[in-house]
C-alpha atoms as a PDB file:
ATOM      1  CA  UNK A   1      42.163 113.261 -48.819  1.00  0.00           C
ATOM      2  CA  UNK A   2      40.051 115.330 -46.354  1.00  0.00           C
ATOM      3  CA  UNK A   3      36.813 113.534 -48.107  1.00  0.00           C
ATOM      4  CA  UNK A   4      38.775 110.398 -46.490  1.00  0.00           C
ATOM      5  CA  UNK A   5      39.551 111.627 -43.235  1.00  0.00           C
ATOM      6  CA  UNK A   6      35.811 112.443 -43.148  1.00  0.00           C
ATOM      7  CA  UNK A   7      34.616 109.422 -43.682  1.00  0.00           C
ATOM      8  CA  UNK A   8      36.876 108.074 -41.270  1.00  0.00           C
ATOM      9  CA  UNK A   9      35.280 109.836 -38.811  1.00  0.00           C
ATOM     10  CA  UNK A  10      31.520 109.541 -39.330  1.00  0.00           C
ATOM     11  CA  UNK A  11      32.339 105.745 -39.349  1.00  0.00           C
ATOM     12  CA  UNK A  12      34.465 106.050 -36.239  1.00  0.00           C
ATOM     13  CA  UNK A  13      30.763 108.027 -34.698  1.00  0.00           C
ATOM     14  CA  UNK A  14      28.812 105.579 -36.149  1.00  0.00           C
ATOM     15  CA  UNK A  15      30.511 102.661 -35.067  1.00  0.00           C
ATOM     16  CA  UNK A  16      30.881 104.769 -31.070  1.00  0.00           C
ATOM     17  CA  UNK A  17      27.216 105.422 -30.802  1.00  0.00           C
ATOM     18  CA  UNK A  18      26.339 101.609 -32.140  1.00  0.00           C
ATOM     19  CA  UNK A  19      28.759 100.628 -28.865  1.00  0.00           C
ATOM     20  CA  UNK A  20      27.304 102.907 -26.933  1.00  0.00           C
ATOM     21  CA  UNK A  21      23.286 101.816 -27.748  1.00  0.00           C
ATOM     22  CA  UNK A  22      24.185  98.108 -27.632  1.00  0.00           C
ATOM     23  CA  UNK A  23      25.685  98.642 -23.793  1.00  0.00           C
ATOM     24  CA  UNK A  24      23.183 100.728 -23.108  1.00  0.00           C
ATOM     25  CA  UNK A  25      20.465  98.385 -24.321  1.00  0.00           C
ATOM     26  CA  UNK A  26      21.648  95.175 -23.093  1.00  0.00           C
ATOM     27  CA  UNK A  27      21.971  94.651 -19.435  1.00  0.00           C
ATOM     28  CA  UNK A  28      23.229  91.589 -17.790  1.00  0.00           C
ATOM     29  CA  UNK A  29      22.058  91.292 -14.151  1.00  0.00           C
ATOM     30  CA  UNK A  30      24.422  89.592 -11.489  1.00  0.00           C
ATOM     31  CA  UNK A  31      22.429  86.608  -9.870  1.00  0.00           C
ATOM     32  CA  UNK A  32      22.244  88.234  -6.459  1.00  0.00           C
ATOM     33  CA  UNK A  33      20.809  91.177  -7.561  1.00  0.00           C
ATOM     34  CA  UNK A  34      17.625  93.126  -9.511  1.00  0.00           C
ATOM     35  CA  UNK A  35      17.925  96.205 -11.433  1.00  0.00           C
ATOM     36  CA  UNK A  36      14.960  98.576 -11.226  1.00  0.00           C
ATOM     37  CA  UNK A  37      14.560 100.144 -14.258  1.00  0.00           C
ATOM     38  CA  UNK A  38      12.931 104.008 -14.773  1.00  0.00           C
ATOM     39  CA  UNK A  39      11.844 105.813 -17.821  1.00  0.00           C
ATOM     40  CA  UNK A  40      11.968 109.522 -18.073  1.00  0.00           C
ATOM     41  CA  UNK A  41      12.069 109.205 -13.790  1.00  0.00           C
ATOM     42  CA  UNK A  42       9.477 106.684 -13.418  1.00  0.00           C
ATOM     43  CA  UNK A  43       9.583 103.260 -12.734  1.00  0.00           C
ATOM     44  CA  UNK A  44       9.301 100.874 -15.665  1.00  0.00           C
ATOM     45  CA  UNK A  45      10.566  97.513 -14.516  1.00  0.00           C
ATOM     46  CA  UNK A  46      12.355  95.573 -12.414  1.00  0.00           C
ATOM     47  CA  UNK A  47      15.091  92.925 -14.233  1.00  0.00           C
ATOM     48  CA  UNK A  48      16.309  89.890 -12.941  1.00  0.00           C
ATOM     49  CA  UNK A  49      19.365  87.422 -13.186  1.00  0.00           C
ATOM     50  CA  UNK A  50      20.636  87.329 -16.652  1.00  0.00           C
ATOM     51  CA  UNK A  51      20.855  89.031 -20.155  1.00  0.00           C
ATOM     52  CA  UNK A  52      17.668  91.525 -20.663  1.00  0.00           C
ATOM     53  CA  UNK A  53      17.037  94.077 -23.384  1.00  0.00           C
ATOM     54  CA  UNK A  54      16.114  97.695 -22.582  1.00  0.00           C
ATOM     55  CA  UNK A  55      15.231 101.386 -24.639  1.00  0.00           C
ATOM     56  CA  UNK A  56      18.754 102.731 -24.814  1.00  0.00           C
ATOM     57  CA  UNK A  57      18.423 106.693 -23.969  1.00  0.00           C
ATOM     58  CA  UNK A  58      14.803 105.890 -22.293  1.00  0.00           C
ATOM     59  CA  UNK A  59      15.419 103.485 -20.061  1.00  0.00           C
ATOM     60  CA  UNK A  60      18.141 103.845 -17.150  1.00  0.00           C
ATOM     61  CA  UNK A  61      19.155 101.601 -14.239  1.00  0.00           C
ATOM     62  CA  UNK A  62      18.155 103.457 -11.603  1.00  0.00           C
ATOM     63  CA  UNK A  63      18.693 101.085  -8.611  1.00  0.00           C
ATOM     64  CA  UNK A  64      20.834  97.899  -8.464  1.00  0.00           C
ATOM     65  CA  UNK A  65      19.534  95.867  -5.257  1.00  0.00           C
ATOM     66  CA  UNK A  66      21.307  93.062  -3.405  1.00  0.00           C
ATOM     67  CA  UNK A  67      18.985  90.417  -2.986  1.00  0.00           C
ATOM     68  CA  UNK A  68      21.155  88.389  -0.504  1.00  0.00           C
ATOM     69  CA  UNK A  69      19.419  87.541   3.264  1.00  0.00           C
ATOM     70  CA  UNK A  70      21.292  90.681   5.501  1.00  0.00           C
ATOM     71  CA  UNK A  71      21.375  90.919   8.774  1.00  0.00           C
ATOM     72  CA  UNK A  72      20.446  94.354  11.357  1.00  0.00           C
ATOM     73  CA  UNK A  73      23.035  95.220  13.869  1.00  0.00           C
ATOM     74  CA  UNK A  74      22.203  93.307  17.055  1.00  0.00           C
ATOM     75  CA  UNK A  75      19.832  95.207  19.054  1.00  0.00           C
ATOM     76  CA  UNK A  76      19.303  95.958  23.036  1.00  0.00           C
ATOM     77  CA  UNK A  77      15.628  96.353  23.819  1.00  0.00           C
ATOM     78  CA  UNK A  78      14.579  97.443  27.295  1.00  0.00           C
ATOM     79  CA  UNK A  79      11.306  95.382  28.199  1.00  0.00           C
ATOM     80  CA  UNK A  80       9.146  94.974  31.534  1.00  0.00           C
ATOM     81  CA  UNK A  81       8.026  91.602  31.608  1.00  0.00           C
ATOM     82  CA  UNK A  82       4.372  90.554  33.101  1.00  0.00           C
ATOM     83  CA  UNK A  83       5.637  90.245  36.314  1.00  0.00           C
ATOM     84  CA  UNK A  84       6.902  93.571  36.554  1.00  0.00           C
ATOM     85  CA  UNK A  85      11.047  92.471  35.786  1.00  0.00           C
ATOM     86  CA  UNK A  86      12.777  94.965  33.453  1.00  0.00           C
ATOM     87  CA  UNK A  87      15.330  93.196  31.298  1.00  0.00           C
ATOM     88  CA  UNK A  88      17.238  93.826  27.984  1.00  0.00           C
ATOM     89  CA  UNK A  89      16.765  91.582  25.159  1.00  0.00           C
ATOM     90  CA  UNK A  90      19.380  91.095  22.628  1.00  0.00           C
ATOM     91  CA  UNK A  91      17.724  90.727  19.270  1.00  0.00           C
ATOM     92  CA  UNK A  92      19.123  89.490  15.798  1.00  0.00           C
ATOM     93  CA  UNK A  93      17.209  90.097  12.628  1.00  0.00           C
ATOM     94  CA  UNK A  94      17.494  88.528   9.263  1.00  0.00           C
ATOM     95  CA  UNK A  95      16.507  89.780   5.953  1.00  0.00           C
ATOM     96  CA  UNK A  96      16.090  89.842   2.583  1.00  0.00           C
ATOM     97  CA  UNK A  97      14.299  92.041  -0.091  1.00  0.00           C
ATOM     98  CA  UNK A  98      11.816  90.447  -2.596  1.00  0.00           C
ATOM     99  CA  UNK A  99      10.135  93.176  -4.165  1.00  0.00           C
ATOM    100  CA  UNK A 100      12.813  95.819  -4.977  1.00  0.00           C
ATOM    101  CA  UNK A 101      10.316  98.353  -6.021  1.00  0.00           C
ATOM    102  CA  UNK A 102       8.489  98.457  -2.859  1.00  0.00           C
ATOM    103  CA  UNK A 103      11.700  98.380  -1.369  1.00  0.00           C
ATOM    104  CA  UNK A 104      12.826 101.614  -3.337  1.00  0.00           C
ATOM    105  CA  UNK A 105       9.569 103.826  -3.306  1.00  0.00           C
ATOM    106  CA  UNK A 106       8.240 103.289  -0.527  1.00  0.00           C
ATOM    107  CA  UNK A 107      10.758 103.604   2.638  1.00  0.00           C
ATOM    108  CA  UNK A 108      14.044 105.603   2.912  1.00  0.00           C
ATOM    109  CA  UNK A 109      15.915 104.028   5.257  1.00  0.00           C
ATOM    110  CA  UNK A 110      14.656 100.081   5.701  1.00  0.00           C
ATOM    111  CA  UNK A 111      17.613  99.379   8.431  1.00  0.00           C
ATOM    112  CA  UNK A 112      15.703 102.166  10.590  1.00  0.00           C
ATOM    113  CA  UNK A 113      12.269 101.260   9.672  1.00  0.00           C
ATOM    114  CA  UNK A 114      12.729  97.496  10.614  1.00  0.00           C
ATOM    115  CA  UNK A 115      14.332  98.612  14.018  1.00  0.00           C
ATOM    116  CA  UNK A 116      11.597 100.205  15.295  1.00  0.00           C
ATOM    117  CA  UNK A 117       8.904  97.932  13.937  1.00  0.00           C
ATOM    118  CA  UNK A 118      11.063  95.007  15.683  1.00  0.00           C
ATOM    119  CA  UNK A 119      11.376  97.248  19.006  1.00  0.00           C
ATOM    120  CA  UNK A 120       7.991  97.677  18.924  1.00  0.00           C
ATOM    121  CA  UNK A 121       6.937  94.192  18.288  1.00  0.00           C
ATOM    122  CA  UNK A 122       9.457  92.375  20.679  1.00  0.00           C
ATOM    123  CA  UNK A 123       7.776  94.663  23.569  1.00  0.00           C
ATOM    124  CA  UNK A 124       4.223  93.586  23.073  1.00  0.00           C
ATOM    125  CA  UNK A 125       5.525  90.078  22.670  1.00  0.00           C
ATOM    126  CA  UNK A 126       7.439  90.144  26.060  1.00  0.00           C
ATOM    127  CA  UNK A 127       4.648  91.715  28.560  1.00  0.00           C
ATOM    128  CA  UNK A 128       3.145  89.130  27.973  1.00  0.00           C
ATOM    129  CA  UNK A 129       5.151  86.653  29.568  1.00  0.00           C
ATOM    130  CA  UNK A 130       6.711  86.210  32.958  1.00  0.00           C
ATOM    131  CA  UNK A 131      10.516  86.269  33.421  1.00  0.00           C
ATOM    132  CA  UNK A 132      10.949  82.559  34.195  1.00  0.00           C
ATOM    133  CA  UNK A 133       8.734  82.208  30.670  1.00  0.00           C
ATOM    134  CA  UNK A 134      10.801  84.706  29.054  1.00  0.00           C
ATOM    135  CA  UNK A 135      14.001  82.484  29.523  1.00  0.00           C
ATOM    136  CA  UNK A 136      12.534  79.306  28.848  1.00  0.00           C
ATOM    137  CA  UNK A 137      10.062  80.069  25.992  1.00  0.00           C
ATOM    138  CA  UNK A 138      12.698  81.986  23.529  1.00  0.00           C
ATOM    139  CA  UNK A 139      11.805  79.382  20.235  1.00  0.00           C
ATOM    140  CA  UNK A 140       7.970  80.778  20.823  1.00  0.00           C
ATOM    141  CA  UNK A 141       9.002  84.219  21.371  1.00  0.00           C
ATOM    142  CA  UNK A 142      11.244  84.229  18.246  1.00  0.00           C
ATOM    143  CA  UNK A 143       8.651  82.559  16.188  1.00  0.00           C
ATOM    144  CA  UNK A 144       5.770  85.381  17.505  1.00  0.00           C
ATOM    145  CA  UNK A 145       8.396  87.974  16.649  1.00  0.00           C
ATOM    146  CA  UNK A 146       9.042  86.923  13.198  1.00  0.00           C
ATOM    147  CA  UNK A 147       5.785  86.809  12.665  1.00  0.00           C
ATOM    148  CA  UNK A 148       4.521  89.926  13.506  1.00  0.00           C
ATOM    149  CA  UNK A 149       7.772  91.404  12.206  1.00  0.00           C
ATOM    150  CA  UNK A 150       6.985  89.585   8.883  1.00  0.00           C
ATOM    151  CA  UNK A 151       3.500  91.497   8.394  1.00  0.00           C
ATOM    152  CA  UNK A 152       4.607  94.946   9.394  1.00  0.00           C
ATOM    153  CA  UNK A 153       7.902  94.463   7.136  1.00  0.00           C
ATOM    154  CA  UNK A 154       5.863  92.688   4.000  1.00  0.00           C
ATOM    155  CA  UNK A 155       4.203  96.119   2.661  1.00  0.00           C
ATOM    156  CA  UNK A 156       8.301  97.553   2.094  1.00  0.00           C
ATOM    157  CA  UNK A 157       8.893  93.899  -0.055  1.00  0.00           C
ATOM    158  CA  UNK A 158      11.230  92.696   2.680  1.00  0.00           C
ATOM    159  CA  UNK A 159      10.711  89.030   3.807  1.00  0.00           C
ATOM    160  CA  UNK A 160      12.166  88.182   7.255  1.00  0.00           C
ATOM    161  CA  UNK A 161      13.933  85.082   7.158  1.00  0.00           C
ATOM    162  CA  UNK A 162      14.289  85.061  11.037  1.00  0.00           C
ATOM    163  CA  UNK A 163      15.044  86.409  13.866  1.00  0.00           C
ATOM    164  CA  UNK A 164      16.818  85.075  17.241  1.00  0.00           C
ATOM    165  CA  UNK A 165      16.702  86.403  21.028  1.00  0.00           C
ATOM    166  CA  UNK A 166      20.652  86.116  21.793  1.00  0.00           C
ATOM    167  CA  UNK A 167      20.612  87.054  25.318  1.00  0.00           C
ATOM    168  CA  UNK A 168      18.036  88.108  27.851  1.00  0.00           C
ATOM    169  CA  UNK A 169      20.524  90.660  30.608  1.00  0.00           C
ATOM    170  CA  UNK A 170      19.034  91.201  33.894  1.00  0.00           C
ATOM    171  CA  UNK A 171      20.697  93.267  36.448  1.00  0.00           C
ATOM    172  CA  UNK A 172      22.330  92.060  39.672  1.00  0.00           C
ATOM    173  CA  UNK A 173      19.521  92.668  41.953  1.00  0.00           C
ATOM    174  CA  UNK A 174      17.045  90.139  39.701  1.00  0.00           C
ATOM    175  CA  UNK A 175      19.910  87.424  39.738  1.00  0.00           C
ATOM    176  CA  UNK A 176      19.991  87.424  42.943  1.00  0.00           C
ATOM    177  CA  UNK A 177      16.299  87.150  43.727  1.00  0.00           C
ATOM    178  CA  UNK A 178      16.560  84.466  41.067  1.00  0.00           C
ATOM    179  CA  UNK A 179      19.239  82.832  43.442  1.00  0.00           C
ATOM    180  CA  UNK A 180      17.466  82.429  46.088  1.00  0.00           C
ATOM    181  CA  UNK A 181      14.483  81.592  44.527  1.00  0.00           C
ATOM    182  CA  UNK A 182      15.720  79.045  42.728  1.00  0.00           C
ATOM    183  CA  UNK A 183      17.747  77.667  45.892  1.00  0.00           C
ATOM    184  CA  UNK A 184      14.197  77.424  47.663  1.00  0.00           C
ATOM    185  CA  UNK A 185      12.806  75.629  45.026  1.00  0.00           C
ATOM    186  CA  UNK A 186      15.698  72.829  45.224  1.00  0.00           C
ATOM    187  CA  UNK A 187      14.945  72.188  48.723  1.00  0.00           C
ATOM    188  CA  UNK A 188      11.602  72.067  48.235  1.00  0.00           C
ATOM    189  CA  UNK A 189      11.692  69.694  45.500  1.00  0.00           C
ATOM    190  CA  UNK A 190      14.719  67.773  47.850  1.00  0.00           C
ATOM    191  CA  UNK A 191      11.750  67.977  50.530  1.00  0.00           C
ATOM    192  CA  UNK A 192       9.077  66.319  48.535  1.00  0.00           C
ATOM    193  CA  UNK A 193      11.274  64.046  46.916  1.00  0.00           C
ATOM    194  CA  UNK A 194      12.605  62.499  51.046  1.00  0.00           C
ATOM    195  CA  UNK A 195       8.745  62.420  52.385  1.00  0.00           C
ATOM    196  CA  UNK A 196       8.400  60.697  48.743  1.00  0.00           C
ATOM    197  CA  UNK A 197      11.015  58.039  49.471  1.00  0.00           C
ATOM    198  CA  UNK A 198       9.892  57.583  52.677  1.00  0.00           C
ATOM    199  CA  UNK A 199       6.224  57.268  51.836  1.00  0.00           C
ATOM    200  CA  UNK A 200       7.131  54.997  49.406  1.00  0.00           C
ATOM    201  CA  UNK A 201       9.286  53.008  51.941  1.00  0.00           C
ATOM    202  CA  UNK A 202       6.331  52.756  54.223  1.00  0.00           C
ATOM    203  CA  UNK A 203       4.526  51.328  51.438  1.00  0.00           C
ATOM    204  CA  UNK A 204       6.847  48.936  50.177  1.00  0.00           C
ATOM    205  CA  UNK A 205       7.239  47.119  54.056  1.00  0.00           C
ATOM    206  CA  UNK A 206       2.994  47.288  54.626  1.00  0.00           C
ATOM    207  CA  UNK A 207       3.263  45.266  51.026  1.00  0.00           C
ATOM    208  CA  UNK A 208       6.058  42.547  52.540  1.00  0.00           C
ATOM    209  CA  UNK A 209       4.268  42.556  55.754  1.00  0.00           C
ATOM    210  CA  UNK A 210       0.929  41.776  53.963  1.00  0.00           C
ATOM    211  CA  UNK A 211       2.448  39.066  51.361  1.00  0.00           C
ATOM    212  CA  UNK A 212       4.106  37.571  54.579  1.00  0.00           C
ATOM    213  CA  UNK A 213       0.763  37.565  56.361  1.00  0.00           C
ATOM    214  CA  UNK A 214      -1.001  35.988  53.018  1.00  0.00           C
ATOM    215  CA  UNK A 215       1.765  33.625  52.701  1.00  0.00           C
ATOM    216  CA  UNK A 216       1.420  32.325  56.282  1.00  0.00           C
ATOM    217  CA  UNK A 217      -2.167  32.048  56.129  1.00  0.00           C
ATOM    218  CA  UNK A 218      -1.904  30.144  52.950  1.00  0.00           C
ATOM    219  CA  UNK A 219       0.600  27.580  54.269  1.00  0.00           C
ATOM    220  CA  UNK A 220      -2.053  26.912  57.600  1.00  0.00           C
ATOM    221  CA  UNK A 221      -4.653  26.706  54.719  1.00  0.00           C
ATOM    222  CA  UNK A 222      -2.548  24.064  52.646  1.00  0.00           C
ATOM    223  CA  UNK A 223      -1.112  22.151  55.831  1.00  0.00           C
ATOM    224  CA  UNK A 224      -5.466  21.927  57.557  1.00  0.00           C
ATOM    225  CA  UNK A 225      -6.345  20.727  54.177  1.00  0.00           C
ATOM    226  CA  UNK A 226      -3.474  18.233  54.000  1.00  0.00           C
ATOM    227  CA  UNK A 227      -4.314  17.007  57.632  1.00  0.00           C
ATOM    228  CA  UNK A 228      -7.873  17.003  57.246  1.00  0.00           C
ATOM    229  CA  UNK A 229      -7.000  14.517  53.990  1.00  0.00           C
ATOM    230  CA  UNK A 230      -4.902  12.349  55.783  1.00  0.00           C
ATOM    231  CA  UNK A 231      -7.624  11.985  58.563  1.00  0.00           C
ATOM    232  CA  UNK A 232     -10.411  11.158  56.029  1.00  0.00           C
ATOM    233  CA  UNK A 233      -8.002   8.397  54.054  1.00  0.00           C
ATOM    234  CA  UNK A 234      -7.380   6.868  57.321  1.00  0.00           C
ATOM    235  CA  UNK A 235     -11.059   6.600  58.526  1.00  0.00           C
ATOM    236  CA  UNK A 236     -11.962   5.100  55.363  1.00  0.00           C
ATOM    237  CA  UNK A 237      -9.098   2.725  55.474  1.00  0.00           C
ATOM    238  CA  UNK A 238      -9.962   2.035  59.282  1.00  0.00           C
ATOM    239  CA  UNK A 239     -13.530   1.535  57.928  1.00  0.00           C
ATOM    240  CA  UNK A 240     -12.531  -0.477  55.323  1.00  0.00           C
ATOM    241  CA  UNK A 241     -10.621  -2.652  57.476  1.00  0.00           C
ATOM    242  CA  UNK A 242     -12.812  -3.044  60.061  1.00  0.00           C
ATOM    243  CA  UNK A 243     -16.109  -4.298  57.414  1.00  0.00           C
ATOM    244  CA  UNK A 244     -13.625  -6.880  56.266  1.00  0.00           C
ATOM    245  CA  UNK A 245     -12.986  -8.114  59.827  1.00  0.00           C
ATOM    246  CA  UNK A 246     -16.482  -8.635  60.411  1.00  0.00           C
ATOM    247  CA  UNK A 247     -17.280 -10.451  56.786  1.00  0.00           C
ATOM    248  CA  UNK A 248     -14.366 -12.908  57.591  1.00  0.00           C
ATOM    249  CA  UNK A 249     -15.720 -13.065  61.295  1.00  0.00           C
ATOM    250  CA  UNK A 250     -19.124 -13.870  59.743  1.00  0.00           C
ATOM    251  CA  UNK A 251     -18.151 -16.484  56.895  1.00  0.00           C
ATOM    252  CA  UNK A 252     -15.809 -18.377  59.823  1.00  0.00           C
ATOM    253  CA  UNK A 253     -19.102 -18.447  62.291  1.00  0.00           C
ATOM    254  CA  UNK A 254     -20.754 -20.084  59.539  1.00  0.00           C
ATOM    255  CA  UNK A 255     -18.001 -22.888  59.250  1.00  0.00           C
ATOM    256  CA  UNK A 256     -19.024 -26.199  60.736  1.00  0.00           C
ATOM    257  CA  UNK A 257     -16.024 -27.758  63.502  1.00  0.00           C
ATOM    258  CA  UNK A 258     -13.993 -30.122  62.682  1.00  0.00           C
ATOM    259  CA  UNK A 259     -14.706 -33.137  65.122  1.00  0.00           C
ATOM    260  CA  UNK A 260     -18.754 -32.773  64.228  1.00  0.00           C
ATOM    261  CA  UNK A 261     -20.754 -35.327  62.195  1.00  0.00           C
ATOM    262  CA  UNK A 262     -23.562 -33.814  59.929  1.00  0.00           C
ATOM    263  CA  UNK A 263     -26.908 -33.973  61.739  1.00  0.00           C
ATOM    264  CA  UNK A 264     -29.345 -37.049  61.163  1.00  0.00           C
ATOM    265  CA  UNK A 265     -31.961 -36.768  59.000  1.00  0.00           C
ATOM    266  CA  UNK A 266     -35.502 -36.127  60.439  1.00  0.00           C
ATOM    267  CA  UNK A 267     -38.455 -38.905  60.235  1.00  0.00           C
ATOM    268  CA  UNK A 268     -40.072 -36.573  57.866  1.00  0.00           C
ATOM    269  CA  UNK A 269     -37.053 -35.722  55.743  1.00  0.00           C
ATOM    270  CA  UNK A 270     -37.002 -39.740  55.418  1.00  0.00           C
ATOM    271  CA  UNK A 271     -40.363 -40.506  54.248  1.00  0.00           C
ATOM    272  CA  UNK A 272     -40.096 -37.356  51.690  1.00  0.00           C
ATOM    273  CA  UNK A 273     -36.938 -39.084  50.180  1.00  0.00           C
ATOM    274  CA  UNK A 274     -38.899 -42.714  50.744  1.00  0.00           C
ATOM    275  CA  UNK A 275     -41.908 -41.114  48.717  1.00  0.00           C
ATOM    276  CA  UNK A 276     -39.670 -40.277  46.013  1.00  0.00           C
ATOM    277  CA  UNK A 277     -37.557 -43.327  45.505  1.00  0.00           C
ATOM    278  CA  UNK A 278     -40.554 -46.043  45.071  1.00  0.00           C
ATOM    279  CA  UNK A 279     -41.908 -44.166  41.579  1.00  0.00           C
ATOM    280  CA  UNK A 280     -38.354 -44.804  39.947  1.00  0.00           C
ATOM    281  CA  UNK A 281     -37.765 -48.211  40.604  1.00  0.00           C
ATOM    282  CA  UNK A 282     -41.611 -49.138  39.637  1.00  0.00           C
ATOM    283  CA  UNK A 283     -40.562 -47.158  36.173  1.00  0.00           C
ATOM    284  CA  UNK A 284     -37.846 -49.621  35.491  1.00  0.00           C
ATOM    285  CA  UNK A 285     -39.673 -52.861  36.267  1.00  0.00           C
END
């Protein structure tokens, strides 16, 4: 009976420690996370998603790591821009870790370490720009940023998705220097834009005046050369007329009367015809 008991129990080990090595050997990983894995308190490998197979009693989990994009806690940066302006940025940061080992062994605190870095950056980035630049450049500005934040941040496996200027604060005094220079740039621009209009007024009666002139002269050109036609068709038709008045004057001076008689032959005219008529009747006889 106690042999039983026993044997009860070394089975009842057996069967705990064969639980205990299987969950300790198999280790499903969550899909938004890596485990880092250590052996004897160094690091052995990193698993991802899905089932994976490690040395139970050798191999630990050491880390789990949330590979989801995170986000820093907005930050207020103090910067003096190239003109000389101090203003507060409002910076947003974006996140996510892609080498969880780098991430593990080689920074502490990587909330802290990327606040600086992104201090530090967004600084250099904004002397270099003027105020009015600063406000109306912020997609180059956050693309510079996330740049240079991207290098610094790449050696601690983090990848910067983005990062986005929220809000550039300036104090009362710059607003209202902005004010009024902003109200003397409207009426200079409402300046420019009347002497424009009138300019281009100016312009557009000189044009009307000048078509009119063009038109006018064109209508004296059309109406001389019209004349000047008419003038030449009527001297040729006057010239015309008047040749055919003097043929018809001609051929009626050459007309005899009509009470005349046809002049008499002359003596010589009569012999000639004389002559002529003896040779033809001689031929017949």
């Amino acid at each position: 009976m106690a042999l039983e008991h026993l044997n009860i129990i070394v089975v009842s080990v057996i069967v705990f420690l064969v639980l205990v090595t299987i969950y300790l050997g198999v280790k499903i990983v969550p899909q938004s996370q890596v485990f880092v894995i250590e052996r004897f308190g160094k690091y052995r490998k990193t698993l991802s998603a899905g089932m994976s197979l490690i040395i139970p009693y050798i191999d630990s989990v050491a880390h789990r790591i949330s590979i989801l994009e995170r986000q820093l806690r907005d930050l207020e940066i103090s910067v003096i821009t190239k003109d000389n302006v101090e203003v507060k940025l409002q910076i947003s940061v974006f996140y996510r870790i892609i080498d969880a080992s780098r991430t593990v062994y080689r920074i502490r605190n990587i909330n802290s370490a990327l606040m600086t870095a992104a201090s530090s950056i967004v600084r250099s980035a904004a002397g270099k720009l003027e105020l009015d630049e600063l406000q109306s450049s912020r997609e180059a500005m956050n693309a510079e940023i996330s740049n240079n934040l991207f290098s610094a941040a790449e050696v601690w496996g983090i990848e910067i998705t983005r990062t986005e200027i929220i809000d550039v604060i300036v104090d009362e005094a710059t607003k209202e220097a902005q004010r009024q220079q902003l109200n003397a740039e409207r009426k200079r621009r409402a300046t420019i834009a009347e002497a424009e209009s009138e300019k281009r007024s100016v312009e557009i009666a000189a044009d009307a005046k000048l078509y009119e002139t063009q038109k006018e002269a064109e209508a004296i050109r059309v109406k001389a050369d019209a004349d000047a036609y008419a003038i030449r068709i009527a001297s040729e038709a006057e010239a015309a007329q008047t040749a055919m008045i003097g043929a018809a004057t001609a051929f009626l001076e050459t007309l005899p009367l009509g009470g005349d008689q046809p002049p008499a032959p002359s003596p010589k005219a009569k012999s000639r015809r004389s002559s002529t008529s003896i040779p033809q009747k001689s031929g017949k006889a």
